[in-house]
PDB file of N, CA and C in Angstrom:
ATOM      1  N   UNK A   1      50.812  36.140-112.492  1.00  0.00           N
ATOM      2  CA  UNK A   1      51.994  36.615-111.807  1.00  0.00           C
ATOM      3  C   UNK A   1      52.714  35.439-111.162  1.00  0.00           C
ATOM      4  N   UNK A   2      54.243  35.802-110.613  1.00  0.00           N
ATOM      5  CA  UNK A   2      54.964  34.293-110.630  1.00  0.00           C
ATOM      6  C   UNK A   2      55.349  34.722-109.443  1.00  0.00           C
ATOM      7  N   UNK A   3      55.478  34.021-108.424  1.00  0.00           N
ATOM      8  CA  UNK A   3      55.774  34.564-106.868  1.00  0.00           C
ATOM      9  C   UNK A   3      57.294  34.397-106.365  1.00  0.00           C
ATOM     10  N   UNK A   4      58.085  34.744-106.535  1.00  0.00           N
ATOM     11  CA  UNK A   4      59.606  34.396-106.725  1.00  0.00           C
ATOM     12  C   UNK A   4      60.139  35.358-105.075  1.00  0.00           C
ATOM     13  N   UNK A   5      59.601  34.157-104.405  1.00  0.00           N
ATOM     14  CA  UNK A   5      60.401  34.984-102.842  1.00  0.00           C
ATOM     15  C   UNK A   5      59.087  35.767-102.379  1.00  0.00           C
ATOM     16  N   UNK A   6      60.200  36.879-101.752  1.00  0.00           N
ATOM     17  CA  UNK A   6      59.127  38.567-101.835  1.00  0.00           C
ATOM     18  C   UNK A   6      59.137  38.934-102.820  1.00  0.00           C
ATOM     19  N   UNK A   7      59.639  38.839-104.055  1.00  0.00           N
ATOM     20  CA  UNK A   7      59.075  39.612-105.515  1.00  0.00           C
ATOM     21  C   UNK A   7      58.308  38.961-106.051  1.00  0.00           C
ATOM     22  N   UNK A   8      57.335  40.138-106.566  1.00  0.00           N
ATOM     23  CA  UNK A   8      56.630  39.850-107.432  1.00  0.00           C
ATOM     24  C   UNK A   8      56.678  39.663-109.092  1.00  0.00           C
ATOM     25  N   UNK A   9      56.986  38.849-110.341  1.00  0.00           N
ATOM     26  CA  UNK A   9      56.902  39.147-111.203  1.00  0.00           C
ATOM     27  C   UNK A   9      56.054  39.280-111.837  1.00  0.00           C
ATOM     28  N   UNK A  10      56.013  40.322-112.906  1.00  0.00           N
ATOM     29  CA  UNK A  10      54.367  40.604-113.515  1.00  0.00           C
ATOM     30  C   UNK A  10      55.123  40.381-115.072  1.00  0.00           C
ATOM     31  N   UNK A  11      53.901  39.788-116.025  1.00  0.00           N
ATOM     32  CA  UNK A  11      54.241  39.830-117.322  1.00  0.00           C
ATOM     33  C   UNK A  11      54.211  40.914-118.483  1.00  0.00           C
ATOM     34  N   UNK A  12      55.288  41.758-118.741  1.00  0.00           N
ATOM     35  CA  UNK A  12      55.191  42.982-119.351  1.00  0.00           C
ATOM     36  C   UNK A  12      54.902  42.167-121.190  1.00  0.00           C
ATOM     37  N   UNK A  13      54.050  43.687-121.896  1.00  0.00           N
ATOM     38  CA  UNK A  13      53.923  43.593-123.377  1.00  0.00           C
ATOM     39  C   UNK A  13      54.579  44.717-123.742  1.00  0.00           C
ATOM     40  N   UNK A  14      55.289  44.731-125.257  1.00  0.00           N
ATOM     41  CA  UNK A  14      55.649  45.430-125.516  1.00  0.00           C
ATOM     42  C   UNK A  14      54.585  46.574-126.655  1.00  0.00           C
ATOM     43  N   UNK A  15      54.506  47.697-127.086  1.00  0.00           N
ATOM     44  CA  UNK A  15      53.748  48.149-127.843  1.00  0.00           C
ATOM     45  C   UNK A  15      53.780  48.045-129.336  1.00  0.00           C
ATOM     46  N   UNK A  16      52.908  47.363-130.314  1.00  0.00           N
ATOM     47  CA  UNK A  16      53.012  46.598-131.031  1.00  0.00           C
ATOM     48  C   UNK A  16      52.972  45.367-130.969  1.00  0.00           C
ATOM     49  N   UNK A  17      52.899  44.340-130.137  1.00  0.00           N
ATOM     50  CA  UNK A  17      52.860  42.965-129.618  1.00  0.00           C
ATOM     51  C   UNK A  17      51.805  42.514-129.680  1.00  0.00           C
ATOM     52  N   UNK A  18      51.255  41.277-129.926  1.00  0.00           N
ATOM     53  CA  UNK A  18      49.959  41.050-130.355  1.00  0.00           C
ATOM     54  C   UNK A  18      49.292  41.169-128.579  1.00  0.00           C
ATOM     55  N   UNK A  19      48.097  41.113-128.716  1.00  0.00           N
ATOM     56  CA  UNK A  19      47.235  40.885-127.493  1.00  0.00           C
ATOM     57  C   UNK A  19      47.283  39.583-127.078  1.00  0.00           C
ATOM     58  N   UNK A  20      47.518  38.957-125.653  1.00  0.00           N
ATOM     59  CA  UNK A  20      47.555  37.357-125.660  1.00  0.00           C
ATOM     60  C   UNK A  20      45.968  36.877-125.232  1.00  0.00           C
ATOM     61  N   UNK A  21      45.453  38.144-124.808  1.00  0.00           N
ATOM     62  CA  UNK A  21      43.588  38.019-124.556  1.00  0.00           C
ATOM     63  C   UNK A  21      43.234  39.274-124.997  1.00  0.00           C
ATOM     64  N   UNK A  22      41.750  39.291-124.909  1.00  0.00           N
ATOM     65  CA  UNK A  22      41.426  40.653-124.926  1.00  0.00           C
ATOM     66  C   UNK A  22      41.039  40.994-123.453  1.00  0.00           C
ATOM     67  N   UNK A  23      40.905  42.886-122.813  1.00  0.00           N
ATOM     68  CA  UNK A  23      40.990  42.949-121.863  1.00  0.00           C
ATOM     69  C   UNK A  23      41.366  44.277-121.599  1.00  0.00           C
ATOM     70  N   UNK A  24      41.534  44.769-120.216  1.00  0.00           N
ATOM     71  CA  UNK A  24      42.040  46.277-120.081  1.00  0.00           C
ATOM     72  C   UNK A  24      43.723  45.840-119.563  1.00  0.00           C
ATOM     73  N   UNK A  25      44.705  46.819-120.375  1.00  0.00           N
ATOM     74  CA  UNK A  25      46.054  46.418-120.326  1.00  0.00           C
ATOM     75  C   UNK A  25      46.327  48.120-119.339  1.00  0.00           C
ATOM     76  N   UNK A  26      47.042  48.271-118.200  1.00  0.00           N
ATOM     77  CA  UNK A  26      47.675  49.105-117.660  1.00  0.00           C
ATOM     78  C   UNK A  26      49.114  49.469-118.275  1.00  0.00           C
ATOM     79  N   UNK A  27      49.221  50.558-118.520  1.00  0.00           N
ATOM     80  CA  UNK A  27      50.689  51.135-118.681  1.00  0.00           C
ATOM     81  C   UNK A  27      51.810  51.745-117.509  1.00  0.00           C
ATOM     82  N   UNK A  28      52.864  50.431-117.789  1.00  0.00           N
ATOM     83  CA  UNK A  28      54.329  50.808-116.780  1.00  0.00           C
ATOM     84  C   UNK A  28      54.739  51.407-117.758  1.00  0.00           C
ATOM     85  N   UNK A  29      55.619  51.829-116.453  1.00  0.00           N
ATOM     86  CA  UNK A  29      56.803  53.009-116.948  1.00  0.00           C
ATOM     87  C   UNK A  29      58.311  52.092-116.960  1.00  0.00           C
ATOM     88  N   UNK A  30      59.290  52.489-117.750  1.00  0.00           N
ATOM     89  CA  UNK A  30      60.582  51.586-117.524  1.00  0.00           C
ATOM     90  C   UNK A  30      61.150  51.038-116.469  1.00  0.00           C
ATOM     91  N   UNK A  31      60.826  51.348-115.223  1.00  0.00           N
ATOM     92  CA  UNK A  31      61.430  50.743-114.106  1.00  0.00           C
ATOM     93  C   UNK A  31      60.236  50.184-113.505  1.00  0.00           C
ATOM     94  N   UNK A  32      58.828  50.022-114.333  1.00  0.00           N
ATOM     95  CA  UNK A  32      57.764  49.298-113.394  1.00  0.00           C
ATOM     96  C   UNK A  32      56.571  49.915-112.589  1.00  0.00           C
ATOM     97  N   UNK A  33      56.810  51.245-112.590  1.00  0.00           N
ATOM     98  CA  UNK A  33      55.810  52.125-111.291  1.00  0.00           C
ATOM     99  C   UNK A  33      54.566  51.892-113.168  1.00  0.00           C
ATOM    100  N   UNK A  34      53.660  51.983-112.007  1.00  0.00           N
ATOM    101  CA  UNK A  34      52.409  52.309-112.455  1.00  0.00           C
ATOM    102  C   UNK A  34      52.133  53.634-113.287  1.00  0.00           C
ATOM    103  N   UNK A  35      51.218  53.752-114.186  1.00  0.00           N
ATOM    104  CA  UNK A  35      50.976  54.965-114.708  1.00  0.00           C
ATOM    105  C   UNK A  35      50.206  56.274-114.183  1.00  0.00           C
ATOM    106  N   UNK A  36      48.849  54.626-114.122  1.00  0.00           N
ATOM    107  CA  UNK A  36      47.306  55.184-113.931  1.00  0.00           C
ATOM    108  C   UNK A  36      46.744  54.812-114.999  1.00  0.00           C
ATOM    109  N   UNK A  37      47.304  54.766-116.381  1.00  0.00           N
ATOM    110  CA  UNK A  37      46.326  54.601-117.634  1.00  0.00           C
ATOM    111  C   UNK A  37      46.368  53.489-118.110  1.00  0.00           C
ATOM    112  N   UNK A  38      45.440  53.493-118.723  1.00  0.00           N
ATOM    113  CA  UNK A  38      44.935  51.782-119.403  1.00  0.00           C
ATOM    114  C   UNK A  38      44.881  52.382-120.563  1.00  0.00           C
ATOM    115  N   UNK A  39      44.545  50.846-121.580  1.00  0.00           N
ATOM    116  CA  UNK A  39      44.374  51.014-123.031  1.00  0.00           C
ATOM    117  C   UNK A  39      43.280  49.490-123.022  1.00  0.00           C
ATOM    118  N   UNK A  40      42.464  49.394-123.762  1.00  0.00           N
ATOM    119  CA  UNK A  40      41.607  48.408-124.213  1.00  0.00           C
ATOM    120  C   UNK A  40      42.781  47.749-125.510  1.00  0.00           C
ATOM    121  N   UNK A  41      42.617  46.085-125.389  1.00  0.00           N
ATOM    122  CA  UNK A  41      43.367  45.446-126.703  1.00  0.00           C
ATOM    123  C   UNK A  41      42.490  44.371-126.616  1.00  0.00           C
ATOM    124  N   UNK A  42      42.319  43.682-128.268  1.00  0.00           N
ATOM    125  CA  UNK A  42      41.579  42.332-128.071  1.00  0.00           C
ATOM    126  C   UNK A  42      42.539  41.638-128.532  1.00  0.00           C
ATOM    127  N   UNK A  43      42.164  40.551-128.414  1.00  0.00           N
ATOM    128  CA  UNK A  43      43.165  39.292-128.241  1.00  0.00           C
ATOM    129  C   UNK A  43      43.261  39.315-130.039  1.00  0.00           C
ATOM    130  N   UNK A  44      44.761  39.012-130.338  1.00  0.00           N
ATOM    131  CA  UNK A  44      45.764  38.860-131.384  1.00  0.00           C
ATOM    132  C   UNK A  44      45.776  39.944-132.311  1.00  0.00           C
ATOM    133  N   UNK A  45      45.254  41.274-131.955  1.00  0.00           N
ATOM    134  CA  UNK A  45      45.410  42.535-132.572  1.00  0.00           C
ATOM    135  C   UNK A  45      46.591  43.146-131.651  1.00  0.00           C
ATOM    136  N   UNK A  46      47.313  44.164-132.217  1.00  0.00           N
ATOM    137  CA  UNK A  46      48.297  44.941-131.783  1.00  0.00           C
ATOM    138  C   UNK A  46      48.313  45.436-130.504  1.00  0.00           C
ATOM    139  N   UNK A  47      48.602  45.801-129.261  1.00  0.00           N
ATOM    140  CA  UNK A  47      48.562  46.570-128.447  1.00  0.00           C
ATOM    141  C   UNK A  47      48.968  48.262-129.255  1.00  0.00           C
ATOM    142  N   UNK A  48      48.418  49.093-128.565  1.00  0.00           N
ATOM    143  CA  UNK A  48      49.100  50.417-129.177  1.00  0.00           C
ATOM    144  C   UNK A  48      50.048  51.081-129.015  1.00  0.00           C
ATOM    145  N   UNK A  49      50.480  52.195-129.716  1.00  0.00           N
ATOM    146  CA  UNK A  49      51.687  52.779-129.328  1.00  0.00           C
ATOM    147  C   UNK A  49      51.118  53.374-127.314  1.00  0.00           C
ATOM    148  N   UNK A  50      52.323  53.450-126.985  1.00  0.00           N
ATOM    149  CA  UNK A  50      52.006  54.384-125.319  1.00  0.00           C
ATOM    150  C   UNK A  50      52.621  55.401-125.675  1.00  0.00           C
ATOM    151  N   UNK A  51      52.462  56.559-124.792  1.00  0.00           N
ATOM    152  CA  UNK A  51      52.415  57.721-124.625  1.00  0.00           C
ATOM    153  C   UNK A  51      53.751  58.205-124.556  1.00  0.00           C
ATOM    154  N   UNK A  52      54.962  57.806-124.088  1.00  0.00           N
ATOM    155  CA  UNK A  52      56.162  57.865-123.659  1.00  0.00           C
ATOM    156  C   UNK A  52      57.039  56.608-124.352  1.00  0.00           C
ATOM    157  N   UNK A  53      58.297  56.833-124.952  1.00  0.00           N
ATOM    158  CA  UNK A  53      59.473  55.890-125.249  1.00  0.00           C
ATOM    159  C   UNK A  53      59.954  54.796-123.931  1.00  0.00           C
ATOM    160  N   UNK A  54      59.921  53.470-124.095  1.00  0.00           N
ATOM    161  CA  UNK A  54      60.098  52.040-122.890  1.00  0.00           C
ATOM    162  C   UNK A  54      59.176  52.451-121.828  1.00  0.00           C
ATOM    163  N   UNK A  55      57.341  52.723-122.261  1.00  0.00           N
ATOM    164  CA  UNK A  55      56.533  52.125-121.379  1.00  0.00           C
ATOM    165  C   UNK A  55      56.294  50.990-121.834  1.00  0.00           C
ATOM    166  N   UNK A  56      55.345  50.106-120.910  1.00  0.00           N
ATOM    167  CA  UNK A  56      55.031  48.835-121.415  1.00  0.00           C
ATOM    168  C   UNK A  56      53.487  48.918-121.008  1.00  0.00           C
ATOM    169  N   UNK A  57      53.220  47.568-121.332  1.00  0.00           N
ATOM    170  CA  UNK A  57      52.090  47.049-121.081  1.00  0.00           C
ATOM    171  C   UNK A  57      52.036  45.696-119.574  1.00  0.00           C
ATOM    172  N   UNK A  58      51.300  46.256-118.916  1.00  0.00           N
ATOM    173  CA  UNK A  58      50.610  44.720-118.046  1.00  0.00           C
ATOM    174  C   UNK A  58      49.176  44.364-117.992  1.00  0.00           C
ATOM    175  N   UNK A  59      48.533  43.194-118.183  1.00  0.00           N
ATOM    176  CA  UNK A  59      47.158  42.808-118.000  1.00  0.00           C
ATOM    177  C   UNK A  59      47.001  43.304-116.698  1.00  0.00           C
ATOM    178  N   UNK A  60      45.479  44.282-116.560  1.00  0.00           N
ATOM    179  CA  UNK A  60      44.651  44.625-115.487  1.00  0.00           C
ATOM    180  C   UNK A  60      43.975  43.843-114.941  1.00  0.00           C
ATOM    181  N   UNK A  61      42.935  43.476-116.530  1.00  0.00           N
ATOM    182  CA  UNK A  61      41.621  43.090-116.035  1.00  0.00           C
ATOM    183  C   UNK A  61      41.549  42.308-117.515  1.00  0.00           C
ATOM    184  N   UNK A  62      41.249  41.098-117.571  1.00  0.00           N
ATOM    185  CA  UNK A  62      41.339  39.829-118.896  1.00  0.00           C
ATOM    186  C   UNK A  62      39.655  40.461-118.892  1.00  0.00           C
ATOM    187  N   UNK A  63      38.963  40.561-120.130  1.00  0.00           N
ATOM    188  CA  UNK A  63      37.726  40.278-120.503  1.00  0.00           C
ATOM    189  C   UNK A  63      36.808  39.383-120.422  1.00  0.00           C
ATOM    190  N   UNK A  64      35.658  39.172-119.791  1.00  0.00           N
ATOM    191  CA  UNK A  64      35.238  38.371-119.349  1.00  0.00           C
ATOM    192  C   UNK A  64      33.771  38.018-120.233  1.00  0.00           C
ATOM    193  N   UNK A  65      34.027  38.904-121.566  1.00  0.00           N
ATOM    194  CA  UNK A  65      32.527  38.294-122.096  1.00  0.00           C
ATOM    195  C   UNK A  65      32.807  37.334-123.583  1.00  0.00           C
ATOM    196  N   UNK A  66      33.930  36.902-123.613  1.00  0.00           N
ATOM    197  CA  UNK A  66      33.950  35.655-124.684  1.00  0.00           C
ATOM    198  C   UNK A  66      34.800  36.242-125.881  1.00  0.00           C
ATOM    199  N   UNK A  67      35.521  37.416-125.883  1.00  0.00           N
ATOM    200  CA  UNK A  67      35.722  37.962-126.733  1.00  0.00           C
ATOM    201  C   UNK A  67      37.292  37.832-127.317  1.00  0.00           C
ATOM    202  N   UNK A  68      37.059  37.460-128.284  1.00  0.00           N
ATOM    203  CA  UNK A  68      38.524  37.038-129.168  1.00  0.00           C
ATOM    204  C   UNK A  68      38.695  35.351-129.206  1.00  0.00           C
ATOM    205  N   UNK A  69      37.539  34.617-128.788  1.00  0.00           N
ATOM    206  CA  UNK A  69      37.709  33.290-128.667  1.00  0.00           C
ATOM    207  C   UNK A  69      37.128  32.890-130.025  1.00  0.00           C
ATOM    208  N   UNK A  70      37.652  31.828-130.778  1.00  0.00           N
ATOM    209  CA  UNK A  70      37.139  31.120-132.122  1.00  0.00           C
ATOM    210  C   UNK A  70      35.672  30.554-131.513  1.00  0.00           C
ATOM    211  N   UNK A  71      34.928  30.825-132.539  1.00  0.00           N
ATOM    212  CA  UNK A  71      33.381  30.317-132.768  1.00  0.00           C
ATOM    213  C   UNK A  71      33.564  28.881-132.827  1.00  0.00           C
TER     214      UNK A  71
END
């Protein structure tokens, strides 16, 4: 996240967009509020469709057991 003042910016994905890690991704809504729901993506596979037309994606929680990294 990028600290710009008092705002916060967060990095949105779009659905279909590759994964930039693997990890638990939270779903915004078009103006940003929170959902509640997550989706699991690994790194450079698709994110999935969401539930609703201009939700997005934000990283929750990056994966922490090695996963999607080259051998």
């Amino acid at each position: 996240m990028a600290d710009t003042g008092d705002v916060t910016v967060t990095k949105t994905y779009k659905p279909g967009q590759q994964a930039p890690v693997s990890g638990e991704f939270g779903i915004v809504g078009p103006r940003g509020g929170a959902t509640g729901k997550e989706r699991t993506a690994v790194q450079g596979r698709p994110l999935p469709p969401t539930p609703k037309p201009g939700q997005r994606y934000v990283l929750d929680r990056p994966a922490r057991n090695g996963a999607g990294k080259p051998k």
